[in-house]
PDB file of N, CA and C in Angstrom:
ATOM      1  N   UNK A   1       0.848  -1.176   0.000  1.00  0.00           N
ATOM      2  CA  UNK A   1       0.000   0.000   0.000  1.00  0.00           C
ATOM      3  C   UNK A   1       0.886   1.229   0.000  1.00  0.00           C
ATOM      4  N   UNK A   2       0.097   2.681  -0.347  1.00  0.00           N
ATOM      5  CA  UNK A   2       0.705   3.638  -0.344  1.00  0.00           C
ATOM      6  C   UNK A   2       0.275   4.799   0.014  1.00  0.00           C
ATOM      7  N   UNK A   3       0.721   5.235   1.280  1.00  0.00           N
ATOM      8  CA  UNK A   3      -0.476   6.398   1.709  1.00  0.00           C
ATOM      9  C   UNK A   3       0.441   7.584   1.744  1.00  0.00           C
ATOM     10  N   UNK A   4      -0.289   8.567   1.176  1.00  0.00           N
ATOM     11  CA  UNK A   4       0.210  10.423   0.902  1.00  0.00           C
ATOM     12  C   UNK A   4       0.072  11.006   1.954  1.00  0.00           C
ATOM     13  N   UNK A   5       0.760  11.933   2.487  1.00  0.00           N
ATOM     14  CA  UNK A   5       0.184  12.707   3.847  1.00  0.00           C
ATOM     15  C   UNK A   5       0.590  13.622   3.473  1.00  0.00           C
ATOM     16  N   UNK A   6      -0.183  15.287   3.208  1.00  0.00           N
ATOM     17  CA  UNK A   6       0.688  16.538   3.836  1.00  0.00           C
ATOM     18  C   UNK A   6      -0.007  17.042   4.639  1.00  0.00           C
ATOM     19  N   UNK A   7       0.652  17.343   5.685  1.00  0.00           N
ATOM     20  CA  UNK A   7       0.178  18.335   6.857  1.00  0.00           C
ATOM     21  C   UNK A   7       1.423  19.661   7.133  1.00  0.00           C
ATOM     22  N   UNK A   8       0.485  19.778   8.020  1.00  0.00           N
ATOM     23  CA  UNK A   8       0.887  21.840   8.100  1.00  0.00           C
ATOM     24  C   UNK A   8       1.500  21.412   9.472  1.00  0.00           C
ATOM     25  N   UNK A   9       2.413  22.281   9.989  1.00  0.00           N
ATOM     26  CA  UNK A   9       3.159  22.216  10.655  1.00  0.00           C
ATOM     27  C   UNK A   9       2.939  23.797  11.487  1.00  0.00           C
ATOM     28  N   UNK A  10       1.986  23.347  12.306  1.00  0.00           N
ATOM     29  CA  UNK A  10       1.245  24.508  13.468  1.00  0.00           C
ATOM     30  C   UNK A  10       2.188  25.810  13.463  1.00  0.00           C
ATOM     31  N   UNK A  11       2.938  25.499  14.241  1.00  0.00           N
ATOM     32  CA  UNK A  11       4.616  26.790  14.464  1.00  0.00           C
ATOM     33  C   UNK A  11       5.120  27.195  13.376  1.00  0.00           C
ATOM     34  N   UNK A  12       5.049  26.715  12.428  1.00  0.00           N
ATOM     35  CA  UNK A  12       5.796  27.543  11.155  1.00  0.00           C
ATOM     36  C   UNK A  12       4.958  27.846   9.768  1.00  0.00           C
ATOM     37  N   UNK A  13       3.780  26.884  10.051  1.00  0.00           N
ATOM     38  CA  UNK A  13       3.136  27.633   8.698  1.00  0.00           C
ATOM     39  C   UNK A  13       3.098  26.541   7.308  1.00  0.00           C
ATOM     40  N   UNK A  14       4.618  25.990   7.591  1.00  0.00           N
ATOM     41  CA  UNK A  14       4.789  25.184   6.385  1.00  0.00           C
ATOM     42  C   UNK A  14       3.987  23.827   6.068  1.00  0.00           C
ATOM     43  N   UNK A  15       3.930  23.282   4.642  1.00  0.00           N
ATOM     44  CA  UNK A  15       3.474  22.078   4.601  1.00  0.00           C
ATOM     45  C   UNK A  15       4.499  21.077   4.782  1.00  0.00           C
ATOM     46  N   UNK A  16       4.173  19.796   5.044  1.00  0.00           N
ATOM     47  CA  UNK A  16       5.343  18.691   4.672  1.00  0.00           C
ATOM     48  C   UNK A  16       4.757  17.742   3.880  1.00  0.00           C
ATOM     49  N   UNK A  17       5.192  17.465   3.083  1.00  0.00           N
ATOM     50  CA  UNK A  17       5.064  16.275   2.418  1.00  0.00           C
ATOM     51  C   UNK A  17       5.196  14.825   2.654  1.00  0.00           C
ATOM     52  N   UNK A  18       4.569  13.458   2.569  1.00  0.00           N
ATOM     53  CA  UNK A  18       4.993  11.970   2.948  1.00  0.00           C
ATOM     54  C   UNK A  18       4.654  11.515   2.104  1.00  0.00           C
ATOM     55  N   UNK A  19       5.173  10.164   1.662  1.00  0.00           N
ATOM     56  CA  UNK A  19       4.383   9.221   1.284  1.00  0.00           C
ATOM     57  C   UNK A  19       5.532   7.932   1.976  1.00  0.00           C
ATOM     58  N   UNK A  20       4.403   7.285   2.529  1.00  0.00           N
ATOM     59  CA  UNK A  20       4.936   5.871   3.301  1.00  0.00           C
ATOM     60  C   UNK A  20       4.153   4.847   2.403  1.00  0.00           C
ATOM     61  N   UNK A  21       5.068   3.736   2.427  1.00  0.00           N
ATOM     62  CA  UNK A  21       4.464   2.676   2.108  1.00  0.00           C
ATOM     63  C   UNK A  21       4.442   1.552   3.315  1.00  0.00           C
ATOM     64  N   UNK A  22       3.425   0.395   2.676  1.00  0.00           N
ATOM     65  CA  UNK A  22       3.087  -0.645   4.046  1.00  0.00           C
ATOM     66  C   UNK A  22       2.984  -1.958   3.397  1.00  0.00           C
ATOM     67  N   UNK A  23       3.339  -3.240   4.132  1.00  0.00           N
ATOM     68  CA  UNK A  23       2.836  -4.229   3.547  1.00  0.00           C
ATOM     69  C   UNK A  23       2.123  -5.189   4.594  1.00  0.00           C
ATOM     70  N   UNK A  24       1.297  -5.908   3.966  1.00  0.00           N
ATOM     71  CA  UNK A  24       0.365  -6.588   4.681  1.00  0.00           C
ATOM     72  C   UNK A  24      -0.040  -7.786   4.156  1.00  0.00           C
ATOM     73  N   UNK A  25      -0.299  -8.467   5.325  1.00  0.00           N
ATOM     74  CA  UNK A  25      -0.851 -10.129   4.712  1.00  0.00           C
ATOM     75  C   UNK A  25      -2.615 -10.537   4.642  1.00  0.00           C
ATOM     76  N   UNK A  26      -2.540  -9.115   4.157  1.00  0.00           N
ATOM     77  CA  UNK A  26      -4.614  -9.586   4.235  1.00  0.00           C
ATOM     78  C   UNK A  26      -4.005  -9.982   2.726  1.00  0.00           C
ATOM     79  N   UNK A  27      -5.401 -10.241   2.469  1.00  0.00           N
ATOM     80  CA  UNK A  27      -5.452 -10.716   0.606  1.00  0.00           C
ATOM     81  C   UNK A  27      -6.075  -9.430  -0.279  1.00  0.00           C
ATOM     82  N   UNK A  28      -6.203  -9.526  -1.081  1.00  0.00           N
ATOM     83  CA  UNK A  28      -6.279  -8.329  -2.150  1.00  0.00           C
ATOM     84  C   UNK A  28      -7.615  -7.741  -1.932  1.00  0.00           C
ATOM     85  N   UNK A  29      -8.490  -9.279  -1.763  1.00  0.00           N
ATOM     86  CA  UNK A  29     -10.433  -8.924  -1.343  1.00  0.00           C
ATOM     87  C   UNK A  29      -9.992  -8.212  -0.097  1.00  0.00           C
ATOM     88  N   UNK A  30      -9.163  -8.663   0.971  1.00  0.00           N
ATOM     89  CA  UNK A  30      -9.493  -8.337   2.443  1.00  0.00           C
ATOM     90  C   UNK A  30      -9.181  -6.625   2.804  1.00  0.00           C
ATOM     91  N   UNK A  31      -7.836  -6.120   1.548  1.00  0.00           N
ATOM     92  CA  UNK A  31      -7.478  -5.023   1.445  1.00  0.00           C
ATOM     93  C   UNK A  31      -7.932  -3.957   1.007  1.00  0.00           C
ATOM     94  N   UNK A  32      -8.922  -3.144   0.877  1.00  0.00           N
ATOM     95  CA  UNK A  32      -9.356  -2.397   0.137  1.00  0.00           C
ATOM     96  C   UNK A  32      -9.031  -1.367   0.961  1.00  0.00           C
ATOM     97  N   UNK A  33      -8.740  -0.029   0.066  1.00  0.00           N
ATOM     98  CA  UNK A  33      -8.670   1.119   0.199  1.00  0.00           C
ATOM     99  C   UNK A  33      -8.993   1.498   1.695  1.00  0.00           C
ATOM    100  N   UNK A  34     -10.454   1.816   1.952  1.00  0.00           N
ATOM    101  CA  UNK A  34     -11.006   2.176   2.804  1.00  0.00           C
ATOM    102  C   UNK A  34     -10.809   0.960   4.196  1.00  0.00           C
ATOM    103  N   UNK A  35     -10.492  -0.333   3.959  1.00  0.00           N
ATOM    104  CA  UNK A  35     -10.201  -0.937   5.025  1.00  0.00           C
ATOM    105  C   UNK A  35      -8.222  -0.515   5.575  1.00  0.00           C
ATOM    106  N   UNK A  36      -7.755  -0.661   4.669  1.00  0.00           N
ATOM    107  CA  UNK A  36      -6.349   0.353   4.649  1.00  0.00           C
ATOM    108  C   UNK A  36      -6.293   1.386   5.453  1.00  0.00           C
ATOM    109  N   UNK A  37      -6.732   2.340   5.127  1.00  0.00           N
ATOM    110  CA  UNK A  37      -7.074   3.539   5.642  1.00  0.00           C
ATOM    111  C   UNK A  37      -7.240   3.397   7.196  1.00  0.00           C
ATOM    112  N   UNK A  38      -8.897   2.801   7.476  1.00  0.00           N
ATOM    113  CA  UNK A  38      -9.098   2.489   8.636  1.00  0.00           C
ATOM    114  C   UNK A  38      -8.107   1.989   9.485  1.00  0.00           C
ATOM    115  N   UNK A  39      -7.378   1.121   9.301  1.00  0.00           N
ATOM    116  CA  UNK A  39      -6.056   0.136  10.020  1.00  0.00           C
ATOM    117  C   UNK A  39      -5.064   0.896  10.182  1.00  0.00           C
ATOM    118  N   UNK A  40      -4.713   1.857   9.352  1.00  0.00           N
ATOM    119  CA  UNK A  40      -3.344   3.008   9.434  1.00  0.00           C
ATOM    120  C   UNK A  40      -3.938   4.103  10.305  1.00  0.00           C
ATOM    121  N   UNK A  41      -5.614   4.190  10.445  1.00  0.00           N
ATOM    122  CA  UNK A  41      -5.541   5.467  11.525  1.00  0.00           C
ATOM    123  C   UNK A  41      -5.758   4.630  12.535  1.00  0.00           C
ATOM    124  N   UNK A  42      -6.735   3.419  12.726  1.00  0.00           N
ATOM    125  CA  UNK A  42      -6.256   3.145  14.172  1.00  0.00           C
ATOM    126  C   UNK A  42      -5.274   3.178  15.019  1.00  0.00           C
ATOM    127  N   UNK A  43      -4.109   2.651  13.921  1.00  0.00           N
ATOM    128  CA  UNK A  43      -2.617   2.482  14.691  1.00  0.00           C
ATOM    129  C   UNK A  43      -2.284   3.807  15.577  1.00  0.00           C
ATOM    130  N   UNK A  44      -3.166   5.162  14.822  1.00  0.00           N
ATOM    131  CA  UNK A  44      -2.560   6.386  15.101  1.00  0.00           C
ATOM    132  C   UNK A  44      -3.599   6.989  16.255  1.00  0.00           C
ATOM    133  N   UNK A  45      -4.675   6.429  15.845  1.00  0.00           N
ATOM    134  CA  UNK A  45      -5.635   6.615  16.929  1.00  0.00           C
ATOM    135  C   UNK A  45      -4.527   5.895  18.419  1.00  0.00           C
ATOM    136  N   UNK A  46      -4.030   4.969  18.202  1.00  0.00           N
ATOM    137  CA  UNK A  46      -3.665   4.678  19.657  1.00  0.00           C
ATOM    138  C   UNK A  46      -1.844   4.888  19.931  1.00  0.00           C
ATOM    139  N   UNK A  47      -1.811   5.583  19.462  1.00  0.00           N
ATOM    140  CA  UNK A  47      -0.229   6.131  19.165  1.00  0.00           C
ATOM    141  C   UNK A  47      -0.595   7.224  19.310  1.00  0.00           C
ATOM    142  N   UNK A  48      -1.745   8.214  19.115  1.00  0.00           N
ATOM    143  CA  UNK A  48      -2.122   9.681  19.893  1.00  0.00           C
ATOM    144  C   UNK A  48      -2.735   9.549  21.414  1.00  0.00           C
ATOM    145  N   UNK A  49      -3.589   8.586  21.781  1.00  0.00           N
ATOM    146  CA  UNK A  49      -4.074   8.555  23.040  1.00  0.00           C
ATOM    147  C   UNK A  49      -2.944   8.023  23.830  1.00  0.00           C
ATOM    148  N   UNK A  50      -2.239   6.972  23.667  1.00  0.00           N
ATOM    149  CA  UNK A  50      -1.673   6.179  25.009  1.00  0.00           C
ATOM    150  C   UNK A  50       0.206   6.898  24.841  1.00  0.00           C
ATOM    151  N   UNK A  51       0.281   6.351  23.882  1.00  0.00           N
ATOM    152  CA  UNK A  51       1.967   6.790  23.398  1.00  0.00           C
ATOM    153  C   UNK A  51       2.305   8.751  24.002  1.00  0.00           C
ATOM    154  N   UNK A  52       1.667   9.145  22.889  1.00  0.00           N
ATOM    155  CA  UNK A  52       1.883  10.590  23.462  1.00  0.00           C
ATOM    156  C   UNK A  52       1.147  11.162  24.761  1.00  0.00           C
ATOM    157  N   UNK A  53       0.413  10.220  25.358  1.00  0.00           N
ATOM    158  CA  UNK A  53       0.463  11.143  26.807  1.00  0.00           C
ATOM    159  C   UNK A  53       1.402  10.479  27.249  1.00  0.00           C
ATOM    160  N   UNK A  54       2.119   9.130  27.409  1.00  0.00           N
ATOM    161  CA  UNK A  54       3.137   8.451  27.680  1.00  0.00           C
ATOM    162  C   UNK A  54       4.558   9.645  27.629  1.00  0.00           C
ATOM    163  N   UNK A  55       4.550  10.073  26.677  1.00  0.00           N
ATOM    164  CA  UNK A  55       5.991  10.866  26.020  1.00  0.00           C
ATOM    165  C   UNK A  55       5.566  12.126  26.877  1.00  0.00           C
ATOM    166  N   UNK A  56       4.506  13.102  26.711  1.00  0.00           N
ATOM    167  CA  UNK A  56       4.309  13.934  27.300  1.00  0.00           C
ATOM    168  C   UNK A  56       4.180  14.333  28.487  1.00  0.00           C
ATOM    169  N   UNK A  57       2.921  13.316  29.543  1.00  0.00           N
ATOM    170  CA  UNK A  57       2.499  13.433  30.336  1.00  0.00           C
ATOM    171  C   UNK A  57       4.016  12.904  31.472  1.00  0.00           C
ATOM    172  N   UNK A  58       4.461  11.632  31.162  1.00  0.00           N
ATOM    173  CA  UNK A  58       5.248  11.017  32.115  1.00  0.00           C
ATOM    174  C   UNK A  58       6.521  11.599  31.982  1.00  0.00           C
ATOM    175  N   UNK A  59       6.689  12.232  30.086  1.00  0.00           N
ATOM    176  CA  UNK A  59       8.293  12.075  30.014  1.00  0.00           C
ATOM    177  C   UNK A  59       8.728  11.348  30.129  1.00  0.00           C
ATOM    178  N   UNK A  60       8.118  10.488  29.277  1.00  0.00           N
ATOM    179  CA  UNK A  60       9.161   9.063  29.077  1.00  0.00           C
ATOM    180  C   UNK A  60      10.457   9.206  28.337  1.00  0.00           C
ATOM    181  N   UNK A  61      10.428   9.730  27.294  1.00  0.00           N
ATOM    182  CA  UNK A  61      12.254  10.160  26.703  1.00  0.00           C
ATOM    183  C   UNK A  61      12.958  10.447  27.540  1.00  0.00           C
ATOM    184  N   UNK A  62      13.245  10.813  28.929  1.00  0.00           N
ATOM    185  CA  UNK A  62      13.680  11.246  29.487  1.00  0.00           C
ATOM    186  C   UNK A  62      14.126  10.265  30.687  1.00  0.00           C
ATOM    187  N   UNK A  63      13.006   9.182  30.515  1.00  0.00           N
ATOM    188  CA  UNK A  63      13.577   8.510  31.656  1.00  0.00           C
ATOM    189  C   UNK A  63      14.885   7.457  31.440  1.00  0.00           C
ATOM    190  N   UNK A  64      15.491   7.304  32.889  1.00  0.00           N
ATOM    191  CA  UNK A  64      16.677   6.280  33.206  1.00  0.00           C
ATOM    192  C   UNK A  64      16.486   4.995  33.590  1.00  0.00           C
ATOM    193  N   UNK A  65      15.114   4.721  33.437  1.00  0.00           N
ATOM    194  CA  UNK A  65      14.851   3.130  33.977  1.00  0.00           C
ATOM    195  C   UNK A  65      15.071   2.304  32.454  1.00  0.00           C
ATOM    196  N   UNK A  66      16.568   2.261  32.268  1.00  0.00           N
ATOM    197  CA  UNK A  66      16.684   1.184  31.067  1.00  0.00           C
ATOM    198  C   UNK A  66      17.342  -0.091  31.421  1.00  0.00           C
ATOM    199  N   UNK A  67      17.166  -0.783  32.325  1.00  0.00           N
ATOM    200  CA  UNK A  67      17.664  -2.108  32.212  1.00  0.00           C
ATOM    201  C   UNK A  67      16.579  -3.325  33.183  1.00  0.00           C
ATOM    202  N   UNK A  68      16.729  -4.358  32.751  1.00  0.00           N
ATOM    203  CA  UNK A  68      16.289  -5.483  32.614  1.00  0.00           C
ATOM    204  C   UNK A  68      14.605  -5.256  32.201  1.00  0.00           C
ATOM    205  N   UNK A  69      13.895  -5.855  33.032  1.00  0.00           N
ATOM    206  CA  UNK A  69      12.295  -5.747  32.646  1.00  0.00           C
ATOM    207  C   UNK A  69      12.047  -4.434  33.058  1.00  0.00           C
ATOM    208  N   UNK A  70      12.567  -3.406  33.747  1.00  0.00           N
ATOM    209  CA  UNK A  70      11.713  -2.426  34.387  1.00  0.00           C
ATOM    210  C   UNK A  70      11.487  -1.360  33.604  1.00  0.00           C
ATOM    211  N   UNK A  71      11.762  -1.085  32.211  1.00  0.00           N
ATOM    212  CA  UNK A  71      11.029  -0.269  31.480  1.00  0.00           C
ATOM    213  C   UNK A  71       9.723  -0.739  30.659  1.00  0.00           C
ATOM    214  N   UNK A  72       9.697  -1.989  30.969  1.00  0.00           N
ATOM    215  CA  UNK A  72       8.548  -2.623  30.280  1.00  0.00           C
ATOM    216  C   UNK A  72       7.727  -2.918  31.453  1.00  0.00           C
ATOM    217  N   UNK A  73       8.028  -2.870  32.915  1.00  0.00           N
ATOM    218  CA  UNK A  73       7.085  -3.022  34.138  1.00  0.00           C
ATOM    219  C   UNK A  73       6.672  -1.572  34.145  1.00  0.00           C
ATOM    220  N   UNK A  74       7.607  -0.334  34.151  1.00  0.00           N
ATOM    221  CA  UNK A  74       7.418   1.383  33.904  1.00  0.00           C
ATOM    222  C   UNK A  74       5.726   1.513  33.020  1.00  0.00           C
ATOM    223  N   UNK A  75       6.567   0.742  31.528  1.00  0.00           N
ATOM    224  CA  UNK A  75       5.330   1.226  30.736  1.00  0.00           C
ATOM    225  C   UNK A  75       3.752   0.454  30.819  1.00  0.00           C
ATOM    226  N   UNK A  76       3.727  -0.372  31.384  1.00  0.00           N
ATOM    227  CA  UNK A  76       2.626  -1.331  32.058  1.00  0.00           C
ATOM    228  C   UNK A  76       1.967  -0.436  32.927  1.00  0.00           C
ATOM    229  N   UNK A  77       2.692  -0.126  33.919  1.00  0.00           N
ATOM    230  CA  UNK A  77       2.318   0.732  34.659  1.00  0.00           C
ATOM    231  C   UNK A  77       1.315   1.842  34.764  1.00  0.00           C
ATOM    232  N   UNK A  78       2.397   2.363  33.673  1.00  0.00           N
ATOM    233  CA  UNK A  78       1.536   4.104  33.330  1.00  0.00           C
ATOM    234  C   UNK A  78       0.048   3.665  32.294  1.00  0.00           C
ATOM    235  N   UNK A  79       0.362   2.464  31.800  1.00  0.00           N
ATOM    236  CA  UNK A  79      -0.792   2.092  30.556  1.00  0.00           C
ATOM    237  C   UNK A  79      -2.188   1.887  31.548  1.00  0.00           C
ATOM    238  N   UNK A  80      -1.633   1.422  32.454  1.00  0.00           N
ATOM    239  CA  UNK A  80      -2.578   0.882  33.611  1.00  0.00           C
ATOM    240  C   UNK A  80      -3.050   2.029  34.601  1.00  0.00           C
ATOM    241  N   UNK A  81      -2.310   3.504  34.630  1.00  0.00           N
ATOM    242  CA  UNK A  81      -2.879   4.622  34.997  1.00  0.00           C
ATOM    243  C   UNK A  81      -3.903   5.331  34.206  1.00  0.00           C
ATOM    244  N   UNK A  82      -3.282   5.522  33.211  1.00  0.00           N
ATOM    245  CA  UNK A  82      -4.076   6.041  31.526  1.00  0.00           C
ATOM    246  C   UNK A  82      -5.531   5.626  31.565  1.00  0.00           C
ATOM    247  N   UNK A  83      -5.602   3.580  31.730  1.00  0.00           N
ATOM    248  CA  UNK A  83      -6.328   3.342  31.366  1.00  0.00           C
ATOM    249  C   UNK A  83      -7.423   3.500  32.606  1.00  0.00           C
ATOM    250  N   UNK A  84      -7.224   3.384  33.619  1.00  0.00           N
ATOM    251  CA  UNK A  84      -7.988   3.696  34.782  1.00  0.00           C
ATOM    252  C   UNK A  84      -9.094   4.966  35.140  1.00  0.00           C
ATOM    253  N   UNK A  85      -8.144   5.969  34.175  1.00  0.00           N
ATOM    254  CA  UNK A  85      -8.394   7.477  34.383  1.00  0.00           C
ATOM    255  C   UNK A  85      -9.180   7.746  33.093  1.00  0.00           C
ATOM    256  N   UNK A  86      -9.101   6.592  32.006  1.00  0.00           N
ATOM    257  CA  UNK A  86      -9.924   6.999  30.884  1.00  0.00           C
ATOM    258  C   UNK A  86     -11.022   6.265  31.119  1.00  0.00           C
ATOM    259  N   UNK A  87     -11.301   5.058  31.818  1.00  0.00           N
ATOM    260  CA  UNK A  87     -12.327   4.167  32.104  1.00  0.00           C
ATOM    261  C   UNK A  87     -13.236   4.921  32.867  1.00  0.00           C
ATOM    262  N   UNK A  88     -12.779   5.917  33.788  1.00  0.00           N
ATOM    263  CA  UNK A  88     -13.910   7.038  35.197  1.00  0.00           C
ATOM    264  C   UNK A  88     -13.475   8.096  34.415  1.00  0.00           C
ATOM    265  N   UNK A  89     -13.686   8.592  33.014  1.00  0.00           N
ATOM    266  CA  UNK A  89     -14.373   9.592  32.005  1.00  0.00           C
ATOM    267  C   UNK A  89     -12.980  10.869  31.964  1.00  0.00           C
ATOM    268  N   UNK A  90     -11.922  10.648  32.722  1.00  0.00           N
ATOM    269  CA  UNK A  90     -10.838  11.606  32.743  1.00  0.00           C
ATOM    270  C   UNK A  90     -10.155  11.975  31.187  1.00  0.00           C
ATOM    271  N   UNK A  91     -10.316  12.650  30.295  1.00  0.00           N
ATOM    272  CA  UNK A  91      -9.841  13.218  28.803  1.00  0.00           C
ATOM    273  C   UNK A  91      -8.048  13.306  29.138  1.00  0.00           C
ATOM    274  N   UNK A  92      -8.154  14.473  30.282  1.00  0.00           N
ATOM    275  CA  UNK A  92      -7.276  15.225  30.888  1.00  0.00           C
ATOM    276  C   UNK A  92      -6.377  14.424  31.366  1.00  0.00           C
ATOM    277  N   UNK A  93      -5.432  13.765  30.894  1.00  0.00           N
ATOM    278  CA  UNK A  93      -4.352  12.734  31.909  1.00  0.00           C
ATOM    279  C   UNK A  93      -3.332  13.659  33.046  1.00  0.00           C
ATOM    280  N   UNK A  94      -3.022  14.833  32.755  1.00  0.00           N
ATOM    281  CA  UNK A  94      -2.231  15.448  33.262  1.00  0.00           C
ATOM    282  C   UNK A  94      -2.933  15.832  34.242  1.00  0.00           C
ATOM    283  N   UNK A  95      -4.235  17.019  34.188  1.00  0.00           N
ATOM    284  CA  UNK A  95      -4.869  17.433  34.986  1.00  0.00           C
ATOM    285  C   UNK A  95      -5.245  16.257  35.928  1.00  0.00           C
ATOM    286  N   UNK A  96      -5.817  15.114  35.594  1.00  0.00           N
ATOM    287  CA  UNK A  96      -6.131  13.994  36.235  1.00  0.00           C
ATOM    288  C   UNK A  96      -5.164  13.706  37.447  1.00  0.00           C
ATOM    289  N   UNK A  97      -3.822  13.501  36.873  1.00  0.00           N
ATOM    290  CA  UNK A  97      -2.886  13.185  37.812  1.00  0.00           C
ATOM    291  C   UNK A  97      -2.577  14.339  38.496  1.00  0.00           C
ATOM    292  N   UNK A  98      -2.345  15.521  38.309  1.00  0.00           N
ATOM    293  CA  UNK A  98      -2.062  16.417  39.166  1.00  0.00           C
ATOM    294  C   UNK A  98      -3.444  16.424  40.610  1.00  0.00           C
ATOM    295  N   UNK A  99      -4.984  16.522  40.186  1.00  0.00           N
ATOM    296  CA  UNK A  99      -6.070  15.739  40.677  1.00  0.00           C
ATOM    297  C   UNK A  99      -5.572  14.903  42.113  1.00  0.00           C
ATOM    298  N   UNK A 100      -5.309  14.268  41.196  1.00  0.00           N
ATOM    299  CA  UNK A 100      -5.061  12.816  42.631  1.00  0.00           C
ATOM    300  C   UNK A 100      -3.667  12.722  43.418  1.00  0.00           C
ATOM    301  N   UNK A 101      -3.120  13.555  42.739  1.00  0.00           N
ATOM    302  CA  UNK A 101      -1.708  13.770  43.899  1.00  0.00           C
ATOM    303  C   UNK A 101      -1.825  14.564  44.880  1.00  0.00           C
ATOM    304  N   UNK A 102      -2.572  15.698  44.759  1.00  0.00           N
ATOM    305  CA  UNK A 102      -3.280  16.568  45.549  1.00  0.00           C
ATOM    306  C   UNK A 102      -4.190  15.747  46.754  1.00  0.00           C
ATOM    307  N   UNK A 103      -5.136  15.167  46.638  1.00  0.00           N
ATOM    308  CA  UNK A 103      -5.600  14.392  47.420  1.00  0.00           C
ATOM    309  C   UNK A 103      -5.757  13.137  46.960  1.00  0.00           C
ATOM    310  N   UNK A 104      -4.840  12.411  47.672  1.00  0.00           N
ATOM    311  CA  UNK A 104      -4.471  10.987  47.697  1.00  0.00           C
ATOM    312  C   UNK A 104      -5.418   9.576  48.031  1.00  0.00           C
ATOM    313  N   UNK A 105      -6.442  10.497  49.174  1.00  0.00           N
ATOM    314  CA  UNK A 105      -7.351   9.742  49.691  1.00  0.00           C
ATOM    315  C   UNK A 105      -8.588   9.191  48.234  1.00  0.00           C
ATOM    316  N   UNK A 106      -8.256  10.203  47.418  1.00  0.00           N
ATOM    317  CA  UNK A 106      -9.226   9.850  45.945  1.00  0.00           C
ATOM    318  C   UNK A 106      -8.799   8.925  45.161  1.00  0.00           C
ATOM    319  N   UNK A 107      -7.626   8.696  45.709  1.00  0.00           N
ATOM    320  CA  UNK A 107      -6.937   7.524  44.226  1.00  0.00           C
ATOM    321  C   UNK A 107      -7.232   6.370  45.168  1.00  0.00           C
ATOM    322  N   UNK A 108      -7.293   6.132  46.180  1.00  0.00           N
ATOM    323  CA  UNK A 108      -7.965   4.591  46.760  1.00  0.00           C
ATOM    324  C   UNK A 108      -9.701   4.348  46.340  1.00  0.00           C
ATOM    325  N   UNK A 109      -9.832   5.453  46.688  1.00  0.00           N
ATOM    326  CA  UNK A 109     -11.420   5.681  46.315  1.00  0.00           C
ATOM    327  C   UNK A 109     -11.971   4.847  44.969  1.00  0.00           C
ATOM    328  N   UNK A 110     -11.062   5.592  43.710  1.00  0.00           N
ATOM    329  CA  UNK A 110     -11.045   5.310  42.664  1.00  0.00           C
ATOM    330  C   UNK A 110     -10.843   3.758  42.415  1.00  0.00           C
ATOM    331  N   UNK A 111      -9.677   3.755  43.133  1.00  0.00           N
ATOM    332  CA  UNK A 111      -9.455   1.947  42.783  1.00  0.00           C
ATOM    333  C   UNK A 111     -10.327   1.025  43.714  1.00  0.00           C
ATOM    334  N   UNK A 112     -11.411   1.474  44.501  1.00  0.00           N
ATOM    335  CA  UNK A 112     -12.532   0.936  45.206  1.00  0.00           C
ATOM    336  C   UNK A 112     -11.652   0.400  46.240  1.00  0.00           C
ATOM    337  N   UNK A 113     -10.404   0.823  46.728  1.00  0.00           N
ATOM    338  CA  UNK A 113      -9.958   0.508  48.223  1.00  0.00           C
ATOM    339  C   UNK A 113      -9.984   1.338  49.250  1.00  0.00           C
TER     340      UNK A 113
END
């Protein structure tokens, strides 16, 4: 497959140009355009919700937990905050957490302890 992208680039005004290609093991019936499509924004649908509050919210680039399992226990973790805070209607991950650090007695609450 071959998908075009230009987008504008907020801060400067400019366009950019892409084109990525992809390959896949559906079959030619299973591939169509519009099922394509769909499958390349999901990926992005969840590469904008979980990933970038991940990068943003936690600052994950930044962190030093790189050895053995514990950046993969780290990112479990936070997936398992995210998802907690999106399950009781929270949009806001940041505000959320700032929320419950403030009063602590709400994050037991939340987890029904």
């Amino acid at each position: 497959m071959r998908i075009e992208r230009i987008t504008e680039i907020l801060k400067s005004g400019k366009q950019r140009h892409e084109v990525v290609f992809g390959i896949t093991s559906l079959t030619q019936v299973q591939a169509s355009p519009e099922r394509l499509l769909d499958l390349n924004r999901g990926h992005w649908s969840i590469e904008n919700s979980l990933h970038y509050v991940r990068d943003t919210t936690f600052d994950e680039d930044r962190s030093q937990i790189r050895t053995k399992t514990a950046p993969q226990v780290m990112a479990t973790l936070k997936n398992l905050a995210i998802s907690i805070l999106r399950i009781n209607s929270f949009n806001n991950i940041a505000s959320a957490l700032r929320h419950f650090a403030a009063q602590q007695s709400l994050t037991l609450a939340l987890l029904g302890l």
